[in-house]
N, C-alpha and C. Protein backbone atom coordinates (compact mmCIF):
# COMPACT_ATOMS: atom_id res chain seq x y z
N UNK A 1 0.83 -1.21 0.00
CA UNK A 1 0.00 0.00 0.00
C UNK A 1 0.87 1.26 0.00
N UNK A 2 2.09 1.44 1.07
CA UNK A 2 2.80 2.28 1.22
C UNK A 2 3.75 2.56 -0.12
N UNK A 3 3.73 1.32 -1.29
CA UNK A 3 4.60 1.64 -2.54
C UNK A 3 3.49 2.51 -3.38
N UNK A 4 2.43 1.90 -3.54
CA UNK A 4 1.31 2.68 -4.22
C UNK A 4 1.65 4.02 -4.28
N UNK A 5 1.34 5.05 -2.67
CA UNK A 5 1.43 5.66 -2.09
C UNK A 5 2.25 6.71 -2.87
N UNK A 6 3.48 5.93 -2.77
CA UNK A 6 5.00 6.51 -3.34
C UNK A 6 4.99 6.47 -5.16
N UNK A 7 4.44 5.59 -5.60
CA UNK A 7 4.52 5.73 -7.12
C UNK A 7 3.57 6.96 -7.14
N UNK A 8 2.35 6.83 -6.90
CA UNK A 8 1.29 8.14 -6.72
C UNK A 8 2.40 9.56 -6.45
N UNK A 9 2.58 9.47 -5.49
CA UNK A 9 3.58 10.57 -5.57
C UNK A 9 4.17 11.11 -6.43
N UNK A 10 5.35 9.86 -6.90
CA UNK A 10 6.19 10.42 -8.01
C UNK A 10 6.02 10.66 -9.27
N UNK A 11 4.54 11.05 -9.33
CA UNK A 11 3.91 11.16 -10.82
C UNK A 11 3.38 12.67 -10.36
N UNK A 12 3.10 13.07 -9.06
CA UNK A 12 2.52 14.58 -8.82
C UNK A 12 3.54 15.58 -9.84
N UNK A 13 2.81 17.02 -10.08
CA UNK A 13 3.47 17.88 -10.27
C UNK A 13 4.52 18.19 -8.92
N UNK A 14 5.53 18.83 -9.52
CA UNK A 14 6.15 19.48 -7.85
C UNK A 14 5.28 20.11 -6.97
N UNK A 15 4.30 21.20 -7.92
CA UNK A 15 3.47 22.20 -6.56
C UNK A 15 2.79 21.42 -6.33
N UNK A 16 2.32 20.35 -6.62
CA UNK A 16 0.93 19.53 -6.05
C UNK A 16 1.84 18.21 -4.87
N UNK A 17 3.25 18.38 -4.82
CA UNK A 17 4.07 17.81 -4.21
C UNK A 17 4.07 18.46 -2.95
N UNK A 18 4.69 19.80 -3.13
CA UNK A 18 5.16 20.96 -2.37
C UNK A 18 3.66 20.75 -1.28
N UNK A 19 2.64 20.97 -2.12
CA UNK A 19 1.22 21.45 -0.96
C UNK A 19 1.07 19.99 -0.43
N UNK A 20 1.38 18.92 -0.76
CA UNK A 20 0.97 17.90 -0.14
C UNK A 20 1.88 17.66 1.36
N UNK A 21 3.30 18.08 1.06
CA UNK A 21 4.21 18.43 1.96
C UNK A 21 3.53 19.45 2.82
N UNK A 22 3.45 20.61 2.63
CA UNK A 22 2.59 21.37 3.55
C UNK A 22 1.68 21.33 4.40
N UNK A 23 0.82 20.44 3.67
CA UNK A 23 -0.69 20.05 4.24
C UNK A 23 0.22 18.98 5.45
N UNK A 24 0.72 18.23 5.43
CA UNK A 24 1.55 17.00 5.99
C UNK A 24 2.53 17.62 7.03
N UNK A 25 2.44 18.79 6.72
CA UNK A 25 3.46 19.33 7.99
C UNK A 25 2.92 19.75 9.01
N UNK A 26 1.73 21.02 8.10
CA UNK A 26 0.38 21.81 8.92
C UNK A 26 0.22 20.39 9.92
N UNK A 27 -0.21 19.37 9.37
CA UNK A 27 -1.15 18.16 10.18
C UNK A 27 -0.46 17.92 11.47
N UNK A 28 1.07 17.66 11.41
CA UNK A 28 1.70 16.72 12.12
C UNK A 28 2.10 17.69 12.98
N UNK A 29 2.54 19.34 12.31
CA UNK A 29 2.37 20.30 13.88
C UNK A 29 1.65 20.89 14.47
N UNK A 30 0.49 20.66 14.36
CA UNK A 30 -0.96 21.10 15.16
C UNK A 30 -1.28 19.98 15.48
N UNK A 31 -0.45 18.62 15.58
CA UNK A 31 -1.12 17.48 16.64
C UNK A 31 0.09 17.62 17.75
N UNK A 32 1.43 17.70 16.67
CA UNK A 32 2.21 16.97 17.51
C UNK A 32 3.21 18.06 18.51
N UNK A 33 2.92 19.42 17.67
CA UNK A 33 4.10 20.43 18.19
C UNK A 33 5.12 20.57 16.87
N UNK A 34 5.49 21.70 16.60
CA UNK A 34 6.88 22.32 15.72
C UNK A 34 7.69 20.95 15.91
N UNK A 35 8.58 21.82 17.17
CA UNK A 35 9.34 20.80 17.47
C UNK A 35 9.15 18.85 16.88
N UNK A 36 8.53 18.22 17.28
CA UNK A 36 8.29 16.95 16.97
C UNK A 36 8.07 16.77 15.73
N UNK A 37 7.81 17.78 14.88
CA UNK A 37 7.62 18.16 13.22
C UNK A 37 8.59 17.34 12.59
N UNK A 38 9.77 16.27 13.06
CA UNK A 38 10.69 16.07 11.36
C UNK A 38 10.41 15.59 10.57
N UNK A 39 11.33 16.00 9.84
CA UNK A 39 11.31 15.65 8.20
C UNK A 39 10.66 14.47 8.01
N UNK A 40 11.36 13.74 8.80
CA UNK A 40 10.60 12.11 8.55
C UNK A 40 9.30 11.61 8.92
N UNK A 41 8.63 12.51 10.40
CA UNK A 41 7.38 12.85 10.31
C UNK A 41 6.56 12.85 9.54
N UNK A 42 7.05 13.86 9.13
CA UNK A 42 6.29 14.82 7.82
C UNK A 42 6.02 14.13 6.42
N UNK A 43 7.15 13.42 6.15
CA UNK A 43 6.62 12.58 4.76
C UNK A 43 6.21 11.28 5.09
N UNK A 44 5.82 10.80 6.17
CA UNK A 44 5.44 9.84 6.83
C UNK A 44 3.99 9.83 6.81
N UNK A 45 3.84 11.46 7.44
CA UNK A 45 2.35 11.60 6.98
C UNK A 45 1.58 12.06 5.82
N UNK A 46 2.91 12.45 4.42
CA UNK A 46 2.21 12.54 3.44
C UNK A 46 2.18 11.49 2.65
N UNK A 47 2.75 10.06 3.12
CA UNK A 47 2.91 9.12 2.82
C UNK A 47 4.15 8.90 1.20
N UNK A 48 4.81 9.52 1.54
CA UNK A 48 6.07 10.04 0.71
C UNK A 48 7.16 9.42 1.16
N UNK A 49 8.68 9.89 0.70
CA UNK A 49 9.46 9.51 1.36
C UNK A 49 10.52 10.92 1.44
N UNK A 50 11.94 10.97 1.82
CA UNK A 50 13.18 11.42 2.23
C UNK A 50 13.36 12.28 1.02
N UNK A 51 13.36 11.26 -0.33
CA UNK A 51 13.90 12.01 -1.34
C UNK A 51 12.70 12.86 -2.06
N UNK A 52 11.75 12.99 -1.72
CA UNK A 52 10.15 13.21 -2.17
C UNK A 52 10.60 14.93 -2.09
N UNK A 53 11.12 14.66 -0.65
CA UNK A 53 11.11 16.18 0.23
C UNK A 53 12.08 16.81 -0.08
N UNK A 54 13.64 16.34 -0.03
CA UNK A 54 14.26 17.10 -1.31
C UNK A 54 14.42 17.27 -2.40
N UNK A 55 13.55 16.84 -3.06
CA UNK A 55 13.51 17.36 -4.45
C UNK A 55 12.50 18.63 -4.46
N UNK A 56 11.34 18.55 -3.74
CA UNK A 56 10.34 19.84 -3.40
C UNK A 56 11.24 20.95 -2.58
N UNK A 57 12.22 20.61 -1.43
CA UNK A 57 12.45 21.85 -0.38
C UNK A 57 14.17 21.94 -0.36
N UNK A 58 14.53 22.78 -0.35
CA UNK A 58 16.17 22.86 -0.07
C UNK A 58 16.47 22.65 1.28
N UNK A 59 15.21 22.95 2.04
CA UNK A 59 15.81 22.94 3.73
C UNK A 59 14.30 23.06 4.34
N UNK A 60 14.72 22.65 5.57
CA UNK A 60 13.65 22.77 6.38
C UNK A 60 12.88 23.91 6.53
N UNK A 61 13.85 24.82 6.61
CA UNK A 61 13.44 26.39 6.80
C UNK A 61 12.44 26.89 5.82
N UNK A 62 12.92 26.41 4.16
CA UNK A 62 11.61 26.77 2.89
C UNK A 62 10.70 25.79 3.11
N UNK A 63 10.24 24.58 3.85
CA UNK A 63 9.09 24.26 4.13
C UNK A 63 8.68 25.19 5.33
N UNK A 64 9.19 25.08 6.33
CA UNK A 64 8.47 26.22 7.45
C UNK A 64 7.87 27.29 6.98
N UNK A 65 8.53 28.14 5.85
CA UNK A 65 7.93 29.00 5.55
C UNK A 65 7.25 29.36 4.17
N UNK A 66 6.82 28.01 3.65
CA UNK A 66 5.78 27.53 2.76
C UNK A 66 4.43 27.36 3.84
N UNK A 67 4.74 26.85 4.52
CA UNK A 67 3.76 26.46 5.99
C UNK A 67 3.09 27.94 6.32
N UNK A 68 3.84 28.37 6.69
CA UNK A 68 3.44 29.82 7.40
C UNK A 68 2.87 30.89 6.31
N UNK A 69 3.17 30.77 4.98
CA UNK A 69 2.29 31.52 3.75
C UNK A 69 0.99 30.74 3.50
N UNK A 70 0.72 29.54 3.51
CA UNK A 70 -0.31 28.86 3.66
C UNK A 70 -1.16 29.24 3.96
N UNK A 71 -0.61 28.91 5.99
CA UNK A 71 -1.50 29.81 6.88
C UNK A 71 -1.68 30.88 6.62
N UNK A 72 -1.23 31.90 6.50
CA UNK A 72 -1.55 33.08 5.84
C UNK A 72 -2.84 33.24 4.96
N UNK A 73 -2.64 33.01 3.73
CA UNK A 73 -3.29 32.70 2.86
C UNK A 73 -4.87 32.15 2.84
N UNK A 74 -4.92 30.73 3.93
CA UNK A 74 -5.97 31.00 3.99
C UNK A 74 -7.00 31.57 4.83
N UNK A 75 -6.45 32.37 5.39
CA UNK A 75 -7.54 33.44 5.96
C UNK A 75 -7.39 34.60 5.01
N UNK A 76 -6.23 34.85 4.33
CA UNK A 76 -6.82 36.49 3.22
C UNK A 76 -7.66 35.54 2.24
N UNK A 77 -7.93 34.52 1.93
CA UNK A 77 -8.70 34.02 1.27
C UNK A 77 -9.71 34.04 1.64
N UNK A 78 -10.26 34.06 3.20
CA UNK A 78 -11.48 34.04 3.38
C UNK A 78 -11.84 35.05 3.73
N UNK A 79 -11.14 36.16 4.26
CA UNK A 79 -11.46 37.58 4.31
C UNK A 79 -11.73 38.26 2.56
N UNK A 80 -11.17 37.98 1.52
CA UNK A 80 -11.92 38.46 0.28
C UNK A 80 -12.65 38.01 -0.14
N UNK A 81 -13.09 36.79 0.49
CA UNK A 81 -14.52 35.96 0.38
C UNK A 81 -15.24 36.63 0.79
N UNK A 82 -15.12 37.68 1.97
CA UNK A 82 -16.31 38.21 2.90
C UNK A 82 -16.77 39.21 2.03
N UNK A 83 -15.56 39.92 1.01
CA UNK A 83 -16.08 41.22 0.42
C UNK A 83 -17.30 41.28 0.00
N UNK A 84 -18.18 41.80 -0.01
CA UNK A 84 -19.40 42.40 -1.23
C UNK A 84 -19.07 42.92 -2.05
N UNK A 85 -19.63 43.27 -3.13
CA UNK A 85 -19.06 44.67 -4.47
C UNK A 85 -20.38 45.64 -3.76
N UNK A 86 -20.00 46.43 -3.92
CA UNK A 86 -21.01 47.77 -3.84
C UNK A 86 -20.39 47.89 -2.11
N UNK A 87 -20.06 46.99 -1.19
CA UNK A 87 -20.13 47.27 -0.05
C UNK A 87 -19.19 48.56 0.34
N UNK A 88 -19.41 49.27 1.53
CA UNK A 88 -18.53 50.65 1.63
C UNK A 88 -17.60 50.08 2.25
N UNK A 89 -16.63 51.36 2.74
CA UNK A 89 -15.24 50.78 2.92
C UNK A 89 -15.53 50.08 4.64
N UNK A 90 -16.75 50.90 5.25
CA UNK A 90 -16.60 50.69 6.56
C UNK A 90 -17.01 48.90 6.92
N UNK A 91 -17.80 48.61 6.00
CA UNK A 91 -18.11 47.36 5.73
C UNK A 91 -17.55 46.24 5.24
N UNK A 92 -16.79 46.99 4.17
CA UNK A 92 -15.25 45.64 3.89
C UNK A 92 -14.65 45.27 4.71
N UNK A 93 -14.15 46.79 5.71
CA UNK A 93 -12.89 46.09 7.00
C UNK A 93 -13.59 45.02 7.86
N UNK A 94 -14.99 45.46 8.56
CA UNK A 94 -15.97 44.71 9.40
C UNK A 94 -15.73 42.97 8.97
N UNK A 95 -16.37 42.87 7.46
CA UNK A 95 -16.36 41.46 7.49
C UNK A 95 -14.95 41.34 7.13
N UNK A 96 -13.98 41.42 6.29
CA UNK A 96 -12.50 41.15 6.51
C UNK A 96 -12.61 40.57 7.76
N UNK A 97 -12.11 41.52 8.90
CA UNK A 97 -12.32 41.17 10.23
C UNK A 97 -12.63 40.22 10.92
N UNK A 98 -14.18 39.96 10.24
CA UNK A 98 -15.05 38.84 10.90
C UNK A 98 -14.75 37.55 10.45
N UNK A 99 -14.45 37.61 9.06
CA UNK A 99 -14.37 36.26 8.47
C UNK A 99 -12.70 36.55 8.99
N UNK A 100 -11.87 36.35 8.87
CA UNK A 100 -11.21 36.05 9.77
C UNK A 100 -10.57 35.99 11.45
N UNK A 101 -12.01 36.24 11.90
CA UNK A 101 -11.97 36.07 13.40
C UNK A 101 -12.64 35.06 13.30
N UNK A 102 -13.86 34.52 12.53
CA UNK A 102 -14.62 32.98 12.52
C UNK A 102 -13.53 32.21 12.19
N UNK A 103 -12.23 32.21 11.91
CA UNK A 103 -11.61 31.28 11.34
C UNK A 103 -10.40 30.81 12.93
N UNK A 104 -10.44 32.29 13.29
CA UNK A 104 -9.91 31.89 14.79
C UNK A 104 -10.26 31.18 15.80
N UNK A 105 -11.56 31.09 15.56
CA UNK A 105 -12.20 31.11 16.63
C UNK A 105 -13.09 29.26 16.39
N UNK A 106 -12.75 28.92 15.37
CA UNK A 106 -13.32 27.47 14.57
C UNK A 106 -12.05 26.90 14.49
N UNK A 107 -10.65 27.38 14.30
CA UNK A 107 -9.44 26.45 14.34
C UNK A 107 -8.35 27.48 15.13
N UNK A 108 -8.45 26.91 16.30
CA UNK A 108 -7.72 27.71 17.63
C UNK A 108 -6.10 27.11 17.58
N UNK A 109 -6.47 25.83 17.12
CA UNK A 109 -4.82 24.80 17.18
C UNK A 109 -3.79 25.51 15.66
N UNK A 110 -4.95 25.50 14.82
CA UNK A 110 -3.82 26.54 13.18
C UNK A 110 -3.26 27.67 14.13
N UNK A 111 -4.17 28.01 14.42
CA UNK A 111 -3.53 29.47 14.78
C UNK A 111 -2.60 29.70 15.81
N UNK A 112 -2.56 28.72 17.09
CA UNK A 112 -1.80 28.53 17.70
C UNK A 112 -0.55 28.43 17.01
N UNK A 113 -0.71 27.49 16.08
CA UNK A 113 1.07 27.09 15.67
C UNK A 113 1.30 27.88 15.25
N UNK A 114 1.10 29.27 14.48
CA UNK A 114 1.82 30.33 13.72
C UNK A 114 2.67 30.46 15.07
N UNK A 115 2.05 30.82 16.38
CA UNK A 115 2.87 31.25 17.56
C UNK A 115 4.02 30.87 18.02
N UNK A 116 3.90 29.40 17.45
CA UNK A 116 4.48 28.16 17.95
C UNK A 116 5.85 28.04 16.84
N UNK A 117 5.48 28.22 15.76
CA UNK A 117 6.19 28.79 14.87
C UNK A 117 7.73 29.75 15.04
N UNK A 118 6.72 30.50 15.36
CA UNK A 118 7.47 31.96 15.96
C UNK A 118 8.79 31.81 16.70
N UNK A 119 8.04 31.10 17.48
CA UNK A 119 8.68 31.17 18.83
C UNK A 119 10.23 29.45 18.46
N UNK A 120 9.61 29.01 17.72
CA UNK A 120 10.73 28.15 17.21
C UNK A 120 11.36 28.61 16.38
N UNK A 121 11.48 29.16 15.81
CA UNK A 121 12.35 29.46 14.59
C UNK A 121 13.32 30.92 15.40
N UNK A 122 12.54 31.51 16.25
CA UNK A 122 13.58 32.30 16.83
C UNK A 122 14.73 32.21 17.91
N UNK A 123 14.17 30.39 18.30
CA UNK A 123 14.70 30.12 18.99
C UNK A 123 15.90 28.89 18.76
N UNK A 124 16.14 28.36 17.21
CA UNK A 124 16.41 27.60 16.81
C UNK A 124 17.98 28.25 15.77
N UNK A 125 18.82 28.15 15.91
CA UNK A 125 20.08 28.91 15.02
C UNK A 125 19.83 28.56 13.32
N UNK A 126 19.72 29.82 12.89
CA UNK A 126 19.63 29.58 11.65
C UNK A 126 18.02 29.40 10.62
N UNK A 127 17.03 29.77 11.92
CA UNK A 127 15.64 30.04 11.93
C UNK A 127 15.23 31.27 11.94
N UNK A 128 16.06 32.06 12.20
CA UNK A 128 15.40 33.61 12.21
C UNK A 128 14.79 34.31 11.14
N UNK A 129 15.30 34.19 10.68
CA UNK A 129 14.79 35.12 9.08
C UNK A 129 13.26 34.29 8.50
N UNK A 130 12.77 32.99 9.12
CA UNK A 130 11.70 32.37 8.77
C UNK A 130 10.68 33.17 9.65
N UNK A 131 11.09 33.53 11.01
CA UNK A 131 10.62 34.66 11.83
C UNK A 131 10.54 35.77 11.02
N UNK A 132 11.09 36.32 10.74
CA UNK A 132 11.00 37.91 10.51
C UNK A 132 10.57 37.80 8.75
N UNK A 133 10.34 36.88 8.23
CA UNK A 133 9.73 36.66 6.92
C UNK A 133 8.05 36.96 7.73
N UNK A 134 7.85 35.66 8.56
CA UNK A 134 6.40 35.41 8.72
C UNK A 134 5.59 36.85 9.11
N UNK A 135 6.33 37.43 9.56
CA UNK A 135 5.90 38.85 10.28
C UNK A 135 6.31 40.00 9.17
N UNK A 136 7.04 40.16 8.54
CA UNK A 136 7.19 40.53 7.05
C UNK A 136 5.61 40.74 6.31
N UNK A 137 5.34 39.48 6.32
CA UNK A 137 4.47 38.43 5.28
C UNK A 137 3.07 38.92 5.62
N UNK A 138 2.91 38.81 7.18
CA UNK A 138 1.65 39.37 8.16
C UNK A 138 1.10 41.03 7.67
N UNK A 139 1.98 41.89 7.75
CA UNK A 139 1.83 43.39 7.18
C UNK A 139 2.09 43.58 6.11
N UNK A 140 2.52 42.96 4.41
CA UNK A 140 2.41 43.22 3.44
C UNK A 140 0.86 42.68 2.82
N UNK A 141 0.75 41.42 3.83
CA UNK A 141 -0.58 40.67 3.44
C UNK A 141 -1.48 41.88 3.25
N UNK A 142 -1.74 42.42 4.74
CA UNK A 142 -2.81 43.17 4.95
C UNK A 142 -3.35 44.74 3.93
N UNK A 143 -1.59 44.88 3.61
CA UNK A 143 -1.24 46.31 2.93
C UNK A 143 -2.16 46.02 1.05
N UNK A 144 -1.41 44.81 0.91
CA UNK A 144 -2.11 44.18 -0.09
C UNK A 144 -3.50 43.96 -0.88
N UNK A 145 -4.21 43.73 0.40
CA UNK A 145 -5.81 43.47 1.05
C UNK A 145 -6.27 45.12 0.70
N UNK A 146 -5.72 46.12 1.37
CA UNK A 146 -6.15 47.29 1.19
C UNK A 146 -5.87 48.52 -0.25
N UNK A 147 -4.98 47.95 -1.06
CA UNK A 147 -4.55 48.32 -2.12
C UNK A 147 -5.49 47.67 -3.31
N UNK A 148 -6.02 46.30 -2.90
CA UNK A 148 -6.87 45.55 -3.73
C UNK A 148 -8.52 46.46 -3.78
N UNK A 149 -8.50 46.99 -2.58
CA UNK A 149 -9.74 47.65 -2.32
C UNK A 149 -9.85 49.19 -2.39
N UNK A 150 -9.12 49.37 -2.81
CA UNK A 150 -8.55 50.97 -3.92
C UNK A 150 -8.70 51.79 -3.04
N UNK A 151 -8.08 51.86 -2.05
CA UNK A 151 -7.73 52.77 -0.84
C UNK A 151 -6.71 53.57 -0.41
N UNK A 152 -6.98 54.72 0.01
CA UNK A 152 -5.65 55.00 0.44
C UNK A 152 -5.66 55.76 1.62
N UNK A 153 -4.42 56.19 2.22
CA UNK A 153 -4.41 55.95 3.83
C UNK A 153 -4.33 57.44 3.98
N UNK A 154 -4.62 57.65 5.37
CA UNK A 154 -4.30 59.16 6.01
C UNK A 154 -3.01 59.44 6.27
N UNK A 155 -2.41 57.97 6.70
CA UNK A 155 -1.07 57.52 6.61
C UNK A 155 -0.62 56.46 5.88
N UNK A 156 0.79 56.26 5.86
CA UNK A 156 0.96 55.54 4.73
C UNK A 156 0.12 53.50 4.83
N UNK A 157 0.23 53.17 4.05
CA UNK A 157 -0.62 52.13 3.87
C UNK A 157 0.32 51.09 4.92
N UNK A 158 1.80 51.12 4.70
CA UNK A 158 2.75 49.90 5.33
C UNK A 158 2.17 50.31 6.51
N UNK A 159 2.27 51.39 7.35
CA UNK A 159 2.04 51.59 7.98
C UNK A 159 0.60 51.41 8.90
N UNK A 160 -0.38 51.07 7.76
CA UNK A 160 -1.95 50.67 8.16
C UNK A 160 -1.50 49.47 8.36
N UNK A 161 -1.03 48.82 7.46
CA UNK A 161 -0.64 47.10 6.96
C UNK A 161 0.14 47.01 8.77
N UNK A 162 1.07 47.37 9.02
CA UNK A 162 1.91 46.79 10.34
C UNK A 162 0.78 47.15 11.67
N UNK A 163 0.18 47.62 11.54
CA UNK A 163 -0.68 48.11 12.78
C UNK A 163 -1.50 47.31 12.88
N UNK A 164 -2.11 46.90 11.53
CA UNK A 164 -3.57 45.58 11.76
C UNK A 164 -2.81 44.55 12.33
N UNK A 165 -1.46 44.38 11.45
CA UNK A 165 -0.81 42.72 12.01
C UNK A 165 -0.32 42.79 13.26
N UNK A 166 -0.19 43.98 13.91
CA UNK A 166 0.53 43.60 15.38
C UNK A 166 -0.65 43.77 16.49
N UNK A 167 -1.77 44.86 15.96
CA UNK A 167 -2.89 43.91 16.88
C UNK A 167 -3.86 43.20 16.47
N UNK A 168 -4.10 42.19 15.36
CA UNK A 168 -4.53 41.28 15.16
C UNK A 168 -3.91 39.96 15.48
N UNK A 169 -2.13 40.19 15.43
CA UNK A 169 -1.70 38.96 15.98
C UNK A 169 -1.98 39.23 17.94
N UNK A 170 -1.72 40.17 18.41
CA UNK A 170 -1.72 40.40 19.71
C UNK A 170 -3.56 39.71 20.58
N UNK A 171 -4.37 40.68 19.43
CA UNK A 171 -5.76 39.67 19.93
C UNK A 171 -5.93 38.52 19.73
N UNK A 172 -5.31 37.76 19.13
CA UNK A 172 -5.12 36.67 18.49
C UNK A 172 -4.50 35.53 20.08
N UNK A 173 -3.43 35.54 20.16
CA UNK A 173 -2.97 35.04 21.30
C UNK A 173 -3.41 35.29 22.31
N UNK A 174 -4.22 36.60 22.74
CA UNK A 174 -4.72 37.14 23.71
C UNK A 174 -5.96 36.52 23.96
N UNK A 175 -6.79 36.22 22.78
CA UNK A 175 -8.02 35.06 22.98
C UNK A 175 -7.53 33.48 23.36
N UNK A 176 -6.33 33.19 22.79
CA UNK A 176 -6.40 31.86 22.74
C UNK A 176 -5.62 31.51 24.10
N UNK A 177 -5.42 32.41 24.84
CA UNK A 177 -4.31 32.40 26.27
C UNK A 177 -6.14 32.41 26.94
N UNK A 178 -7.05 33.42 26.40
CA UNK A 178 -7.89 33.55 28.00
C UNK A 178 -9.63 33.36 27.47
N UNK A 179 -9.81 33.14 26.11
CA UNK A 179 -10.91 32.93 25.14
C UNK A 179 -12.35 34.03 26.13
N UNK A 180 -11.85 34.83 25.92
CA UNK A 180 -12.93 36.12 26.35
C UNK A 180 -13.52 36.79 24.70
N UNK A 181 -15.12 35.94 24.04
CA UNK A 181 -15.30 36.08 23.01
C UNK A 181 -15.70 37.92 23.51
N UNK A 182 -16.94 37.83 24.27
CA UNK A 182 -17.09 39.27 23.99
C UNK A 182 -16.50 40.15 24.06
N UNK A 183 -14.91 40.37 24.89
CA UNK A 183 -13.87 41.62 24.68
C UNK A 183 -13.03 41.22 23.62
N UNK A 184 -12.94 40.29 22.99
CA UNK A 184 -12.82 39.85 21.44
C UNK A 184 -13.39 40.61 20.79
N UNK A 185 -14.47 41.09 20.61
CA UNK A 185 -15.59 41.26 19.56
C UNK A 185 -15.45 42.77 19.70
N UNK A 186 -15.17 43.32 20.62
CA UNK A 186 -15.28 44.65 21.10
C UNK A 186 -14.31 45.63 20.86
N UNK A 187 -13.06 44.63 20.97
CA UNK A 187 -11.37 45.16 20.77
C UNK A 187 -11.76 45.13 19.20
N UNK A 188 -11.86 43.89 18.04
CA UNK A 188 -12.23 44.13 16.65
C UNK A 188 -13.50 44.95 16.64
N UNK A 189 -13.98 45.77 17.21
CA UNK A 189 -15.03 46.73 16.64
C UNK A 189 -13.80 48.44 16.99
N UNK A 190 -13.63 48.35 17.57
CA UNK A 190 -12.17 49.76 17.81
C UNK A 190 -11.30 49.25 17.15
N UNK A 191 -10.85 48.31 16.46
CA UNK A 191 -9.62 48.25 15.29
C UNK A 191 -10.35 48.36 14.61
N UNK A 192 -11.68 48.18 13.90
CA UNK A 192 -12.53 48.46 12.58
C UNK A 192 -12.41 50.28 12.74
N UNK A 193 -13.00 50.43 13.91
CA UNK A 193 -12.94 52.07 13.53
C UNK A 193 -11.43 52.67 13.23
N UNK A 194 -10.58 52.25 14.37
CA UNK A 194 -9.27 52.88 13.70
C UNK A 194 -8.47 52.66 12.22
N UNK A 195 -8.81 51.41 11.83
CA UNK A 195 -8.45 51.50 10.62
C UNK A 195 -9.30 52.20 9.62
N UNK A 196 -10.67 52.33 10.06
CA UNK A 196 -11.50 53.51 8.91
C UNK A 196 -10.67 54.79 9.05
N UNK A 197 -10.57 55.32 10.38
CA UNK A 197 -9.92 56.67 10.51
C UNK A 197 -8.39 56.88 9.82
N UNK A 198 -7.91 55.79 9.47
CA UNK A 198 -6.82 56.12 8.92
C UNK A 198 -6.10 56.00 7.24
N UNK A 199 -7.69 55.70 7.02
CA UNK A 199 -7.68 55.71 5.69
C UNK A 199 -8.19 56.76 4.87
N UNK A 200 -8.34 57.50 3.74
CA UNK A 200 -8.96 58.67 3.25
C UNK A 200 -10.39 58.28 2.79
């Protein structure tokens, strides 16, 4: 069964390789922990093997942070899901917002590991820059999001972009340390207004 597995494999495209690796990493560190994440883990659970994974990744580090654009990704995916056309601007940020606070708040363990993430790669030699990518990645996302929605700022946009990501990641951990939905809901209704105010 496990050769199957592996011929199946070695007929994928690379990106349909790469995401299967991903998905297989996502899995095994939101059960098992970062840490407990190896390599051999990991293609264990994509039912792959050793050489599967280098031929898709140069290093551990470009899967980590294939992992962490993922995550990313799919919440700006579901935040431009939320858009309406015709909707005003005060209404785009709202559901933005929402649809990705339902996503927090329905998968607490994804979101955990970005933290978990974090906190490994800064703590690991030769992990840093997968850190300061992911947080990079967090405020261009958002800057992105708002450039798509033909906006422009009172201040500059990076500057909108780094402010959502440092308290959206901050409420973020801050729910999942003490899960207080309604000062959740309340803190994202004063980041909805401040980000209206700082846009034109």
């Amino acid at each position: 069964m496990s050769g199957d597995r592996e011929r199946t494999a070695s007929r994928l495209p690379q990106a349909e390789r790469r995401r299967q690796l991903v998905d297989a990493a996502i899995a095994v560190m939101t059960r098992d922990g970062v840490r407990r994440a190896t390599t051999r883990a990991i293609v264990n659970e994509a039912g792959t093997s050793l050489s599967v994974f280098h031929y898709c990744f140069d290093s551990k580090q470009e899967l980590l942070d294939a992992v962490i654009r993922q995550l990313v990704g799919t919440t700006v995916d579901l935040a431009e899901a939320s858009f309406e056309p015709g909707a005003s601007r005060r209404e785009l940020i709202r559901s933005g917002l929402s649809a990705y606070w339902d996503h927090v708040t329905s998968h607490p363990l994804e979101h955990l590991l970005t933290y978990e993430l974090t906190q490994y790669c800064l703590r690991t030699p030769g992990y840093a820059d997968v850190a300061r990518h992911q947080y990079e990645h967090y405020g261009l996302t958002f800057v992105a999001i708002l450039e798509a929605l033909g906006v422009e700022g009172r201040v500059p946009l990076e500057d909108v972009g780094r402010y959502l990501a440092v308290v959206v990641d901050g409420l973020t951990v801050d729910w999942l340390a003490r899960r207080d939905d309604g000062q959740a809901q309340r803190v994202l209704d004063l980041l909805g207004d401040h980000v209206e105010q700082m846009l034109a």
